[in-house]
Protein backbone atom coordinates (compact mmCIF):
# COMPACT_ATOMS: atom_id res chain seq x y z
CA UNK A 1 -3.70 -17.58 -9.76
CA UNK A 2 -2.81 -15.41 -7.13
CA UNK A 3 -0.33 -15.70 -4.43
CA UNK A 4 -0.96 -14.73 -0.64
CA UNK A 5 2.41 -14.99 2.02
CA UNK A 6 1.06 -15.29 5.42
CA UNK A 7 2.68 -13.25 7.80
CA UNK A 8 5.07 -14.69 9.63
CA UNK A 9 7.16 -13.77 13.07
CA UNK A 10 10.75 -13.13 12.23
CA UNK A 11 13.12 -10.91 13.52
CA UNK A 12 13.85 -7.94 10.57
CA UNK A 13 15.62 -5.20 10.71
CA UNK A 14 14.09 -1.96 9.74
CA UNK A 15 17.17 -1.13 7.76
CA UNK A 16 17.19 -4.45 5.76
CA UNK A 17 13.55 -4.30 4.70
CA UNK A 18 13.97 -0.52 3.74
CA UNK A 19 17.26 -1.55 2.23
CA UNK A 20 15.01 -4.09 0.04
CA UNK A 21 12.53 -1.65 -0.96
CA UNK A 22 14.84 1.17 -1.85
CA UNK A 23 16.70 -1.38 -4.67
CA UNK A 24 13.15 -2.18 -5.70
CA UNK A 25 12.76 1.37 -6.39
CA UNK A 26 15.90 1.63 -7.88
CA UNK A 27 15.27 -1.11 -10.29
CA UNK A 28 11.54 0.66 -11.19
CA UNK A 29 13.57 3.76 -12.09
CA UNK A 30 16.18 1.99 -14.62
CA UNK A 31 13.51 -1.16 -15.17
CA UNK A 32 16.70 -3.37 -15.26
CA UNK A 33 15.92 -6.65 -13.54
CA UNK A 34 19.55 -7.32 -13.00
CA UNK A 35 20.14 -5.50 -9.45
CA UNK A 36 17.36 -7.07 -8.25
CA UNK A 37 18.46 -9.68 -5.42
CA UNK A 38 15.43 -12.39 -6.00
CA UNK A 39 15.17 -15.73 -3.54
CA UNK A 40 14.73 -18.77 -5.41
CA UNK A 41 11.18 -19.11 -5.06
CA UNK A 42 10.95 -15.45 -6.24
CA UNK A 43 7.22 -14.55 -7.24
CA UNK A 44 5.78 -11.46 -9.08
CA UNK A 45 2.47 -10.85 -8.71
CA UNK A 46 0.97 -7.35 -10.31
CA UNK A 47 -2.59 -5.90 -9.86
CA UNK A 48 -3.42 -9.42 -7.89
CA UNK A 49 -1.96 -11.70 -10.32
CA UNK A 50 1.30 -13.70 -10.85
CA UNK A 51 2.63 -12.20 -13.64
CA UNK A 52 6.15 -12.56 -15.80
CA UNK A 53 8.28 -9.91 -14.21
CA UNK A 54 9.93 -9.27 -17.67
CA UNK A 55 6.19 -8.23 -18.87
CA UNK A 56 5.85 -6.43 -15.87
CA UNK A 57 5.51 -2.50 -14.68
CA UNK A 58 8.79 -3.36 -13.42
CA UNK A 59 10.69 -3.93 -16.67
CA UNK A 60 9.97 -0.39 -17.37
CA UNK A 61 12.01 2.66 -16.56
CA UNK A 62 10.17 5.30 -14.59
CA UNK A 63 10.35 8.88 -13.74
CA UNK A 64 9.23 8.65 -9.92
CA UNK A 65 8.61 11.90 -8.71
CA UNK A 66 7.90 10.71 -5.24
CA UNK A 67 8.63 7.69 -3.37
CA UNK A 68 7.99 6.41 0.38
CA UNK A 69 8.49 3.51 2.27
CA UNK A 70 7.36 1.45 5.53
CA UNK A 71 8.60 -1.38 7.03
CA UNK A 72 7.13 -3.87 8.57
CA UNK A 73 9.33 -5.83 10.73
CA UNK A 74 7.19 -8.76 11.98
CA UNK A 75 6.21 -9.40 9.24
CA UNK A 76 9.39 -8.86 7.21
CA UNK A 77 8.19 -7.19 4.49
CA UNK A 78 7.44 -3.39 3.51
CA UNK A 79 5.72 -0.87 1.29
CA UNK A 80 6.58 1.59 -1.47
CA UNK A 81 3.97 3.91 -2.94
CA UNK A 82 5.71 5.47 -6.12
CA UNK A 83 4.24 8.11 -8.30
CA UNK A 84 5.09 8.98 -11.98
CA UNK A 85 3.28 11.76 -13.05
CA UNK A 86 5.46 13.05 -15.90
CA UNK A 87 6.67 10.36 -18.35
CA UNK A 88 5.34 9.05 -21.40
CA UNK A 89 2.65 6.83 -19.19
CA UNK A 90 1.75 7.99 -15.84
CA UNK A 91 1.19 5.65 -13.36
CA UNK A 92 1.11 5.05 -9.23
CA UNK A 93 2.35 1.96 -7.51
CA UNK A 94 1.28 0.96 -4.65
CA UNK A 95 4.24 -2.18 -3.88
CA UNK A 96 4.45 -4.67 -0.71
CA UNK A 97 7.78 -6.70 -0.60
CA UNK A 98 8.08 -9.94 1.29
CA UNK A 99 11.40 -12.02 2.36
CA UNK A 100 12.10 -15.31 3.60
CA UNK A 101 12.13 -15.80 7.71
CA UNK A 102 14.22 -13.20 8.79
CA UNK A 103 16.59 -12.94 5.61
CA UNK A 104 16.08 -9.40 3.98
CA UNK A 105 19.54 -10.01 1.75
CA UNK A 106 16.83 -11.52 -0.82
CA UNK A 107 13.37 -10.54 -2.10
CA UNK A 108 10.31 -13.49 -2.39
CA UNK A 109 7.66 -11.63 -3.33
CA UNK A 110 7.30 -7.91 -5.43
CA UNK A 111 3.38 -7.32 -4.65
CA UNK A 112 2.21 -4.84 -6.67
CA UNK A 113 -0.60 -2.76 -8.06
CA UNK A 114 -0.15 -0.70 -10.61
CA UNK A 115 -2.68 2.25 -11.54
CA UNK A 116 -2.16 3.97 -14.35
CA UNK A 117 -4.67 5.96 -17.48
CA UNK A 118 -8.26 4.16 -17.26
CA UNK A 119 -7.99 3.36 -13.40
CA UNK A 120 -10.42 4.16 -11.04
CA UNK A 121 -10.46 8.09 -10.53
CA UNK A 122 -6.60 8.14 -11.61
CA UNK A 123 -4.76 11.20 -12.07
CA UNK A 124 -0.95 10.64 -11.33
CA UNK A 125 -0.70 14.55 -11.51
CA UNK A 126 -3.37 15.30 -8.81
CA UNK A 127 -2.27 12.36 -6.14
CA UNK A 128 1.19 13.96 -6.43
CA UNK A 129 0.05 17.12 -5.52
CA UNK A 130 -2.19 16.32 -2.60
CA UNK A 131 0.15 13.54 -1.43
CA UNK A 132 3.43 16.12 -1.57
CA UNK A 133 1.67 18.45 0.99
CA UNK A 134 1.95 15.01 3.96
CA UNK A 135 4.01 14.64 6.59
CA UNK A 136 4.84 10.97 6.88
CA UNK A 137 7.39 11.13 9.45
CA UNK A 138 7.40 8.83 12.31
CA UNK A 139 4.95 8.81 14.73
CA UNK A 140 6.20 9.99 18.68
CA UNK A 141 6.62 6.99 21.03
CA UNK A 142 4.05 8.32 23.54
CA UNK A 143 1.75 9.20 20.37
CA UNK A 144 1.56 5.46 18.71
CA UNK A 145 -0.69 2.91 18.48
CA UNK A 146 -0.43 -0.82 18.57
CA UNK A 147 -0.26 -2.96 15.85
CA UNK A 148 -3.82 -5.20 16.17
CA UNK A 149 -5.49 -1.26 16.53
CA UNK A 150 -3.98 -0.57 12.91
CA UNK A 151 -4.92 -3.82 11.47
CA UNK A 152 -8.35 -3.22 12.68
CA UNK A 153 -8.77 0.12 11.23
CA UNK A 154 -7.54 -1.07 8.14
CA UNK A 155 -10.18 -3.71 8.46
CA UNK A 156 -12.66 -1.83 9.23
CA UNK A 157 -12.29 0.66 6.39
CA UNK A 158 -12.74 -2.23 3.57
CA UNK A 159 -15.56 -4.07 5.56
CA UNK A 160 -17.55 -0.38 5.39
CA UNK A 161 -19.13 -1.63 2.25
CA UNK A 162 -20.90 -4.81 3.64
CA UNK A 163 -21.13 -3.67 7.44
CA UNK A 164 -23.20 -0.52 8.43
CA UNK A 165 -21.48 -0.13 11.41
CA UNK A 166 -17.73 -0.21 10.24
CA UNK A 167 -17.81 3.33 9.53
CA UNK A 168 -18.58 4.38 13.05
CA UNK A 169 -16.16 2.06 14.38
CA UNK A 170 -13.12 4.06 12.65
CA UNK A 171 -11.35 6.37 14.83
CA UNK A 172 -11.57 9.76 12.33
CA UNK A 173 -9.16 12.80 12.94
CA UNK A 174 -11.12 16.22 12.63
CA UNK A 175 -8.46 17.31 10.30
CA UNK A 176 -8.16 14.28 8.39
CA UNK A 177 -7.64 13.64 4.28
CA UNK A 178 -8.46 11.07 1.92
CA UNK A 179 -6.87 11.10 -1.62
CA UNK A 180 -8.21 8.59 -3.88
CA UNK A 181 -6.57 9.39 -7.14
CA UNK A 182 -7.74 12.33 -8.27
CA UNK A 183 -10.46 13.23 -5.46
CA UNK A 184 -9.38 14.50 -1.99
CA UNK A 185 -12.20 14.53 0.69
CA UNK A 186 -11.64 16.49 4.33
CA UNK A 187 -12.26 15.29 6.53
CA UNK A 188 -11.85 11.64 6.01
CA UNK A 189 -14.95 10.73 7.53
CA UNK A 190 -17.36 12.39 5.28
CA UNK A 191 -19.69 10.51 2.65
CA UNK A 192 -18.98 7.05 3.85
CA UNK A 193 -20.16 3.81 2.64
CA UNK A 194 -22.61 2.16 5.44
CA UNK A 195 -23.16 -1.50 3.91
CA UNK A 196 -25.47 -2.13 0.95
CA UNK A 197 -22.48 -4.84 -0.47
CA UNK A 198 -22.98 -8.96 -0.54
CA UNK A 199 -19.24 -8.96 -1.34
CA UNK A 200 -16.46 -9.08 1.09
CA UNK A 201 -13.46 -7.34 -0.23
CA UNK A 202 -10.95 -10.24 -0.09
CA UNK A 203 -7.24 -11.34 -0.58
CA UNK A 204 -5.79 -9.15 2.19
CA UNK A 205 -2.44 -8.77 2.65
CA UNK A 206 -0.84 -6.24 5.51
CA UNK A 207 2.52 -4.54 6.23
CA UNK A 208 1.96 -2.67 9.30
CA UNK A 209 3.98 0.22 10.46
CA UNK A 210 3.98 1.13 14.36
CA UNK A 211 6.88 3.78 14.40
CA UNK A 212 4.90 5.44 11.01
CA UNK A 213 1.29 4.95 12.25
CA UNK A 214 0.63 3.06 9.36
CA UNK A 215 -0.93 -0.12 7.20
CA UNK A 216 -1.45 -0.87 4.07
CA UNK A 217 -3.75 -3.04 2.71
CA UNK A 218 -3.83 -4.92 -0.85
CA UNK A 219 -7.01 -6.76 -1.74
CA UNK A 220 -9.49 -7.20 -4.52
CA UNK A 221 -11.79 -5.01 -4.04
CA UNK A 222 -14.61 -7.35 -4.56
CA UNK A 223 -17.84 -5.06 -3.38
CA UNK A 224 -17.85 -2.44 -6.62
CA UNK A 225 -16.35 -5.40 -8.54
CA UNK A 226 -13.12 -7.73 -8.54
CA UNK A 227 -10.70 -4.46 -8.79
CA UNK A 228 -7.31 -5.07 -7.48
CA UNK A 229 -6.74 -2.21 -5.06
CA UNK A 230 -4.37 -0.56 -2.22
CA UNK A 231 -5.78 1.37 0.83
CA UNK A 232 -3.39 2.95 3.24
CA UNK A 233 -4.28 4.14 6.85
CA UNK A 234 -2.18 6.95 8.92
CA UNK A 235 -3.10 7.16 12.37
CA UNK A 236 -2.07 10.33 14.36
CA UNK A 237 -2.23 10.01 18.46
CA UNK A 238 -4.67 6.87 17.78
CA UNK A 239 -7.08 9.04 14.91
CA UNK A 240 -6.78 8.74 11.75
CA UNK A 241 -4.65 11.79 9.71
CA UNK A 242 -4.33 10.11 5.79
CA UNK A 243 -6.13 7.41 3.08
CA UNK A 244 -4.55 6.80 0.11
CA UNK A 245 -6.71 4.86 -2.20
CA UNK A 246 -5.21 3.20 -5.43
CA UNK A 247 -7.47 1.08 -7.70
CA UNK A 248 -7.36 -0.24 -10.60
């Protein structure tokens, strides 16, 4: 089973959803369950299933060596990319949070997918390398793009696979960079995909980021096989600057 929130319009602070994530990552670092303010229809869902958060990534106690959040404030909700490249088991998270209405005092939803030895391309050591060298700050006022433009970017990067002409649809920075795992490509629009897939890649779920230039997308990444998977889009004066990939 696997559980999708639609988005809904609600009036969320910035602060409050960032407040949310940052005792998410809190908890990740001591993987004590206790600090974690969870709604009563609380649901934990990892690598696109609902999953026991006491058997969860969660439950364990991380070294996170890098962290970063966006907020999403439509839709309430937010996303953490975490990296542990130096314990015992490396692994990177790629997290969306979702809340009730407008209420950001409680958690419904800890989306994650969680990459670790064995995933696609992974190398926790390598993604924190190349990711450490970004600059995520936020985006100029003048500089930003709307939110349907992001969502349709990060559309059009997972429908690349089944339509030919996604690729050339994709506004691509000159000086772009794509890290998936352990391979970095510049620019970002080299050696693209141009169809050739029967299968969508499905299960969607957003948190879009005007003020960042961002959105992230979870999904099963259904046209190389059901893999559960996170792509993130930075756009830079309406091109796109960064693609973080993380499959499992």
């Amino acid at each position: 089973m696997v559980v999708v929130l639609d988005s809904v319009s609600a009036d969320c602070t910035r602060e409050g959803l960032l407040a949310a994530a940052s005792s998410y990552i809190t908890t990740q670092t001591t993987g004590q369950l206790n600090g974690l303010k969870m709604a009563d229809n609380f649901t934990y869902q990892e690598n696109n299933k609902v999953t026991d958060i006491k058997r969860g990534v969660l439950s364990q106690a991380l070294k996170i060596d890098l962290n970063r959040s966006t907020a999403d404030t439509t839709a309430c909700a937010s996303y953490t990319m975490l990296i542990s490249a130096g314990g015992s088991k490396p692994y990177v998270l790629a997290t969306q949070i979702r809340h009730n209405g407008n209420n950001t005092d409680s958690i419904a939803m800890i989306d994650t997918i969680a990459a670790t030895t064995g995933s696609l391309f992974f190398n926790a050591t390598l993604t924190l390398q190349y990711i450490r060298k970004e600059d995520w700050g936020m985006i100029d006022a003048a500089q930003r793009v709307d939110r349907d433009t992001l969502k349709k970017v990060g559309d059009a990067y997972l429908d690349m696979w089944t339509d030919g002409g996604a690729a050339d649809s994709i506004p691509w920075g000159t000086d772009c960079e794509r890290v998936e795992g352990s391979r970095l490509t510049k620019p970002c629009g080299a050696s693209l995909p141009r169809g050739g897939s029967a299968q969508s890649n499905s299960m969607r779920r957003y948190v879009i980021d005007e003020t960042i230039g961002s959105v992230d997308v979870l999904c099963a990444f259904n046209s190389l096989g059901n893999m559960p998977d996170s792509h993130e889009i930075r756009l830079e004066g309406g091109k796109v600057k960064y693609v973080h990939t993380i499959t499992v």
